[in-house]
Protein backbone atom coordinates (compact mmCIF):
# COMPACT_ATOMS: atom_id res chain seq x y z
CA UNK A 1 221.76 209.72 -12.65
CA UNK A 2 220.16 208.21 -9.57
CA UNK A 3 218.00 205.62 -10.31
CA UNK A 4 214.81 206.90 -8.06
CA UNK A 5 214.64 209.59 -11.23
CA UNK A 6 213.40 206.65 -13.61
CA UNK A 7 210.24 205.96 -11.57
CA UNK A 8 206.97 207.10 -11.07
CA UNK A 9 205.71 207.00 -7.39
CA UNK A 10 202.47 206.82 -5.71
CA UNK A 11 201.22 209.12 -2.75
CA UNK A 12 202.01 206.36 -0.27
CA UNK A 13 205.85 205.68 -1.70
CA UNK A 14 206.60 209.16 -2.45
CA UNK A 15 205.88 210.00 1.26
CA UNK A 16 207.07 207.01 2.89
CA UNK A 17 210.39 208.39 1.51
CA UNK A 18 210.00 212.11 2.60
CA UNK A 19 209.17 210.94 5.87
CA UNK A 20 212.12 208.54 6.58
CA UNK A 21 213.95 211.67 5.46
CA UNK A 22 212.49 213.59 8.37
CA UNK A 23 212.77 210.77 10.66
CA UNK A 24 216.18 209.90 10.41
CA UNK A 25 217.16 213.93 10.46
CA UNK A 26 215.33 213.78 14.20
CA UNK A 27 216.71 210.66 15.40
CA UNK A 28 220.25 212.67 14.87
CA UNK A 29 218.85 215.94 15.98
CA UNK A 30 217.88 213.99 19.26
CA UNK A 31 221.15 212.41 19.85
CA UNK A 32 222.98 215.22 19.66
CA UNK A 33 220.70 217.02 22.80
CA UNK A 34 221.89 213.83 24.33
CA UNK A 35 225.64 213.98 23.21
CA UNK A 36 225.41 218.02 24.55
CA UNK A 37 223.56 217.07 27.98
CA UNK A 38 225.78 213.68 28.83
CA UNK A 39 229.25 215.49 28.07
CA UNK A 40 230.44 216.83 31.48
CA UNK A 41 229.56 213.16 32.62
CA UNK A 42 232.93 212.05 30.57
CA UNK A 43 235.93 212.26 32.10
CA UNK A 44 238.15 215.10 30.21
CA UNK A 45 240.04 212.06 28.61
CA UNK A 46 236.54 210.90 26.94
CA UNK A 47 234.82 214.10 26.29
CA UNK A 48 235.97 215.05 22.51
CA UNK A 49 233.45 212.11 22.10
CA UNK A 50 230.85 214.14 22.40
CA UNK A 51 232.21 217.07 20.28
CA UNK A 52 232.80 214.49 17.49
CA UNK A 53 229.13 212.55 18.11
CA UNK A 54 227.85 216.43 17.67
CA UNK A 55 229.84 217.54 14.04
CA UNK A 56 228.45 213.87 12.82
CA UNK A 57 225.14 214.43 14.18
CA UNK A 58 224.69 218.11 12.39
CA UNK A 59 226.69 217.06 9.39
CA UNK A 60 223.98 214.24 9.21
CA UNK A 61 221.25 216.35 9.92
CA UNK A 62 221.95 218.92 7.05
CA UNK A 63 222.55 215.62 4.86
CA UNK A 64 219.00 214.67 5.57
CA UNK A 65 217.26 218.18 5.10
CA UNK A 66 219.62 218.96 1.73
CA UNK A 67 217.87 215.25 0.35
CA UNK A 68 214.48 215.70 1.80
CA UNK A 69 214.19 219.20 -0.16
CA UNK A 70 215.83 217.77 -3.10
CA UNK A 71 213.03 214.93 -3.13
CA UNK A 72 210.76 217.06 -2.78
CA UNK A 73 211.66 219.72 -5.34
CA UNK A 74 212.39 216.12 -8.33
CA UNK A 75 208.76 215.18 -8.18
CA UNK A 76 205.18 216.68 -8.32
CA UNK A 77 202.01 215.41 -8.18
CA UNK A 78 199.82 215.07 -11.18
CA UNK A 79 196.56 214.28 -9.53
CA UNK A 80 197.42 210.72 -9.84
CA UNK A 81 201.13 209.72 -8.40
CA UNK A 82 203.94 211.55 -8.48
CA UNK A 83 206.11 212.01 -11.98
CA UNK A 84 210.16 213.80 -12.12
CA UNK A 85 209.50 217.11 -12.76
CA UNK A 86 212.62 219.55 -14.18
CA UNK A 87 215.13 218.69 -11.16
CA UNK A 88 216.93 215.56 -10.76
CA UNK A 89 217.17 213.46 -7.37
CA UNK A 90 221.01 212.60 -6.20
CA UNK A 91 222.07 210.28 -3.82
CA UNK A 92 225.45 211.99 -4.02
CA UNK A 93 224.80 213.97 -0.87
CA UNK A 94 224.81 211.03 1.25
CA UNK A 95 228.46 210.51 -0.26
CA UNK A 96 229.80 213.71 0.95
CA UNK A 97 228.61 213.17 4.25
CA UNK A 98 230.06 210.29 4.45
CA UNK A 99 233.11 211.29 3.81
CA UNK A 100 232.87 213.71 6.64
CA UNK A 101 231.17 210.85 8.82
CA UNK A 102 233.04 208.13 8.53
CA UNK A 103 236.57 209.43 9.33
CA UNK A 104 235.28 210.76 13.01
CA UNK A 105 233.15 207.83 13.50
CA UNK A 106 236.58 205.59 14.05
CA UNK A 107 238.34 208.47 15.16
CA UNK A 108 235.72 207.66 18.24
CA UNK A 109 236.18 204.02 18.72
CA UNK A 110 239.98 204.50 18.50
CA UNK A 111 238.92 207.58 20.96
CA UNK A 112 237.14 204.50 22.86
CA UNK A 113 239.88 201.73 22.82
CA UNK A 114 242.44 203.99 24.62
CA UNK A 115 244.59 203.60 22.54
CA UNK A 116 247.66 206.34 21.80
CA UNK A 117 250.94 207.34 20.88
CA UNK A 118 252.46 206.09 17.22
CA UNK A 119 249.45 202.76 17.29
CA UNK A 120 246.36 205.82 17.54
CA UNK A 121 248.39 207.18 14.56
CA UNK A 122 248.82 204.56 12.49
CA UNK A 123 245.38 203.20 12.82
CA UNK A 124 243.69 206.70 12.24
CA UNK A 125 245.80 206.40 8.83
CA UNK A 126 244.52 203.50 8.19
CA UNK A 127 240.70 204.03 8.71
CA UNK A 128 240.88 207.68 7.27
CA UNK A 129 242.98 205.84 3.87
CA UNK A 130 240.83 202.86 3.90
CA UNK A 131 237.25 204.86 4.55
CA UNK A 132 237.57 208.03 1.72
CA UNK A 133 238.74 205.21 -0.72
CA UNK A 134 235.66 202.69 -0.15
CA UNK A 135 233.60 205.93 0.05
CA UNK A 136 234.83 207.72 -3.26
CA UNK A 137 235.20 204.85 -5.68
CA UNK A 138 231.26 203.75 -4.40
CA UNK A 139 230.72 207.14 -5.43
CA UNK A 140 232.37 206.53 -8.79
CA UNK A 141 230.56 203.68 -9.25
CA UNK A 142 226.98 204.90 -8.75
CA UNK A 143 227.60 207.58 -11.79
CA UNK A 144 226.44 203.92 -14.03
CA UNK A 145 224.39 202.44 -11.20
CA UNK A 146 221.38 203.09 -14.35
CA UNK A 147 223.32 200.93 -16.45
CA UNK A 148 224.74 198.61 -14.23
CA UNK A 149 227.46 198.05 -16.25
CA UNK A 150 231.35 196.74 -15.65
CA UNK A 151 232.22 200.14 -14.29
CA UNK A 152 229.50 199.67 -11.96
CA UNK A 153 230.52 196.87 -10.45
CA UNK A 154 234.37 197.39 -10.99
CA UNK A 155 234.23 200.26 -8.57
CA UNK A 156 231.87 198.84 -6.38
CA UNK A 157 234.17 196.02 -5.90
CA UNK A 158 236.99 198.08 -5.19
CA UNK A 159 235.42 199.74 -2.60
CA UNK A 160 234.77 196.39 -1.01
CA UNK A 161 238.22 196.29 -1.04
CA UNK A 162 238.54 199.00 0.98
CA UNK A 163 236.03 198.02 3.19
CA UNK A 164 237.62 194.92 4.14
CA UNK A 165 241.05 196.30 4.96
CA UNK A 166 238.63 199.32 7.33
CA UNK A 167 236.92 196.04 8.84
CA UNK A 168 240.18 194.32 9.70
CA UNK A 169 241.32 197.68 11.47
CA UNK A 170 237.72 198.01 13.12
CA UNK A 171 237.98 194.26 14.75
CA UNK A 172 242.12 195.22 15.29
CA UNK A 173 240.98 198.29 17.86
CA UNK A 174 237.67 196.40 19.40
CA UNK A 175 240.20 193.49 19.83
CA UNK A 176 242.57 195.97 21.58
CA UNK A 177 239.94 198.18 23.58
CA UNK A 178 238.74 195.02 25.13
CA UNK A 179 242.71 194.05 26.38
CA UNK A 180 242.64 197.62 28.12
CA UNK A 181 238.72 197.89 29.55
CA UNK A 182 237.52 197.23 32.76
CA UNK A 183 235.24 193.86 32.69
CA UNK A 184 232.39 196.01 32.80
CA UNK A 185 232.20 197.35 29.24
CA UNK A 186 233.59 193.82 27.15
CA UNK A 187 230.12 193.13 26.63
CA UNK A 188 229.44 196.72 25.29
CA UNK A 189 232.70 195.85 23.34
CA UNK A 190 231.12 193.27 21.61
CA UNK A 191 227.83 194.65 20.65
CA UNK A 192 229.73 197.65 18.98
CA UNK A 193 231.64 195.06 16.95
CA UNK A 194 228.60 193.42 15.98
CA UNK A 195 226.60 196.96 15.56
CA UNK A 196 229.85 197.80 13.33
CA UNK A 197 229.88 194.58 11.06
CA UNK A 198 226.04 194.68 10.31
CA UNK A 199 224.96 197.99 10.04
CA UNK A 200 228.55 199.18 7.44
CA UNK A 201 227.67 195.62 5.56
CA UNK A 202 224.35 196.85 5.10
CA UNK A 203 225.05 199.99 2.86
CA UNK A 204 226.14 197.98 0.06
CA UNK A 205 222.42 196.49 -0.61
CA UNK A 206 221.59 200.40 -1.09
CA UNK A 207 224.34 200.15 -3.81
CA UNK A 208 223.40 197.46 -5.20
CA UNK A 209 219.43 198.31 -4.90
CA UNK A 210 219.11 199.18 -8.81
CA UNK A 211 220.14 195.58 -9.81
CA UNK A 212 218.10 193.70 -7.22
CA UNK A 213 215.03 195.71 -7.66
CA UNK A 214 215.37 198.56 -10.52
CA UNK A 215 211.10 199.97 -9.68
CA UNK A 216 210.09 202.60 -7.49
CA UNK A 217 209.65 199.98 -4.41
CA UNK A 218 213.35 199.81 -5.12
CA UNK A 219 213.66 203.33 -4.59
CA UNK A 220 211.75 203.47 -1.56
CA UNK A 221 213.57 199.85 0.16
CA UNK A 222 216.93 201.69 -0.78
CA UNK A 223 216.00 204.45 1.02
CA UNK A 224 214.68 202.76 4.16
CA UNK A 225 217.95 200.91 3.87
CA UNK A 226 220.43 204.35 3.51
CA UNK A 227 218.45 205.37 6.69
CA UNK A 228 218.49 202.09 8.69
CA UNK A 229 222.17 202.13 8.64
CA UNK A 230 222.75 205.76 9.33
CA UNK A 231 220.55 205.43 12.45
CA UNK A 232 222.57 202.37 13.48
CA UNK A 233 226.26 203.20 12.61
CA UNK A 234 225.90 207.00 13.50
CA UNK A 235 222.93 207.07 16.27
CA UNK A 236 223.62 204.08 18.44
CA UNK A 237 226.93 203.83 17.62
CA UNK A 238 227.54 207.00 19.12
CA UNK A 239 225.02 206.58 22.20
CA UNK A 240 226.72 203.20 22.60
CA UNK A 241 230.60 204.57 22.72
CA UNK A 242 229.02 207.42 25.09
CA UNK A 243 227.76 204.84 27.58
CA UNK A 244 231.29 202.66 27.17
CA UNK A 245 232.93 206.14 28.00
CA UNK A 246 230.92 206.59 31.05
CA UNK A 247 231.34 203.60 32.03
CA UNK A 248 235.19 203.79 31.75
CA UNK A 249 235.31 207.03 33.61
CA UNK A 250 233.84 205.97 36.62
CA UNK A 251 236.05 202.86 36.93
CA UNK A 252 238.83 205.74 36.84
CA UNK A 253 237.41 207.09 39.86
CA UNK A 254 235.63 210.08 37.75
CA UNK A 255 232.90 211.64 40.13
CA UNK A 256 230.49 213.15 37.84
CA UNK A 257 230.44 209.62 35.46
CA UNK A 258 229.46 208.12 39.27
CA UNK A 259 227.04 210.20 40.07
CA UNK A 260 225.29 211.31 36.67
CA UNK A 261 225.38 208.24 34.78
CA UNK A 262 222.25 206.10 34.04
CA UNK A 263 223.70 203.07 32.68
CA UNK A 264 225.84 201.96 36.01
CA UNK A 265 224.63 199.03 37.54
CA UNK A 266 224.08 199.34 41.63
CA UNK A 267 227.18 197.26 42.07
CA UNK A 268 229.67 199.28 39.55
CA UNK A 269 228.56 202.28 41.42
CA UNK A 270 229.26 201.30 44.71
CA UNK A 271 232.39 200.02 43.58
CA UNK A 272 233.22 203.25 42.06
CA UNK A 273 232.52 204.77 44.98
């Protein structure tokens, strides 16, 4: 059982949750207008990027709604705050998306690095292996998250495990897409290796939320926390690989990426040109 069922919440917590709910479900509902609008400014190479930004954005989206009505269905209002009422509050949706999410999410930046042939292969292996398995023994884990007992953090440390090998693969392609870029996007590069590292370390502080701070401001910090890394490693990650794709087009010579795109500077479009 998630832990949010043990608490009582007040007016302000109990909506401070629903709303980052709805929030979160809009930033993704947002970015995939943009993902559908910018994708005939990617060059045919670069374009599934926006097809896979969109199934992550609506798989998100219906993540966010299916919690949001499950909050909101696990609690009523007694006049006073809000108390459980016959329904019980699960994280476990966020888990199944994930598992969904994560997979296409560095299918993109291997998508991004340009990278092919029997290396794309073996590195999707790797991050599709390495990503269920952190994903479905957290999940595991969570089932005593109450408790916090040694299963709890057995299974939460073998999915850091896991995490560690994905991260080594992560900073393997960046490492690679940089050798292969144009100058112009080794910057961008970077800040999607940094965007990576902090916003996929993040999610284990939602994990580990019921031992730090087991009270319903824990509840509502975890959730702010669940949300601040989706928006990071789904949202701007994908708005971020868009631009790098852009970019990356019109160095190829790609007329629509040199004529549509925002984020050129004045001196990569004339030398694009």
């Amino acid at each position: 059982m998630s832990f949010e069922n043990l608490h009582t919440y007040s007016p302000a917590q109990y909506d401070s949750i629903l709303s980052v709910f709805t929030l979160t479900a809009a930033v993704f509902a947002a970015v995939l207008i943009y993902s559908l609008a910018t994708a005939s400014s990617l060059s045919p190479r670069y374009r599934i990027l926006s097809v896979l930004t969109g199934v992550v954005m609506v798989s998100a989206t219906i993540e966010l709604g299916l919690l949001a009505l499950q909050w909101s269905s696990a609690f009523s209002f007694d006049g006073e705050q809000y108390v459980r009422g016959d329904s019980l509050f699960s994280n476990g949706f966020r888990y199944m998306n994930w598992s969904i999410d994560v997979p296409v999410l560095l299918t993109q930046l291997l998508i991004v690095a340009g990278l092919t042939g029997r290396v794309f292969f073996t590195r999707w292996a790797s991050f599709v292996v390495a990503g269920l398995a952190m994903i479905w023994t957290g999940y595991v884990g969570q089932f005593d998250e109450v408790d916090g007992g040694a299963r709890f953090w057995a299974w939460g440390g073998i999915s850091t495990v896991f995490y560690l090998w994905l991260l080594y693969v992560a900073y393997q392609s960046v490492r690679d897409a940089k050798a292969l870029a144009p100058s112009s996007v080794t910057r961008l590069l970077d800040v999607v290796w940094i965007l990576f590292l902090v916003s996929w370390t993040i999610y284990p502080l939602g994990y580990l939320m019921p031992q730090i701070s087991n009270s319903s401001d824990g509840a509502v910090i975890r959730s702010f926390i669940y949300s601040f890394a989706d928006i990071s490693s789904k949202a701007v990650y994908g708005v971020l690989l868009a631009i790098i794709a852009q970019k990356v087009s019109a160095a190829d010579g790609y007329r629509p990426s040199i004529e549509s795109s925002f984020w050129l500077s004045k001196d990569e479009t004339k030398a694009n040109a």
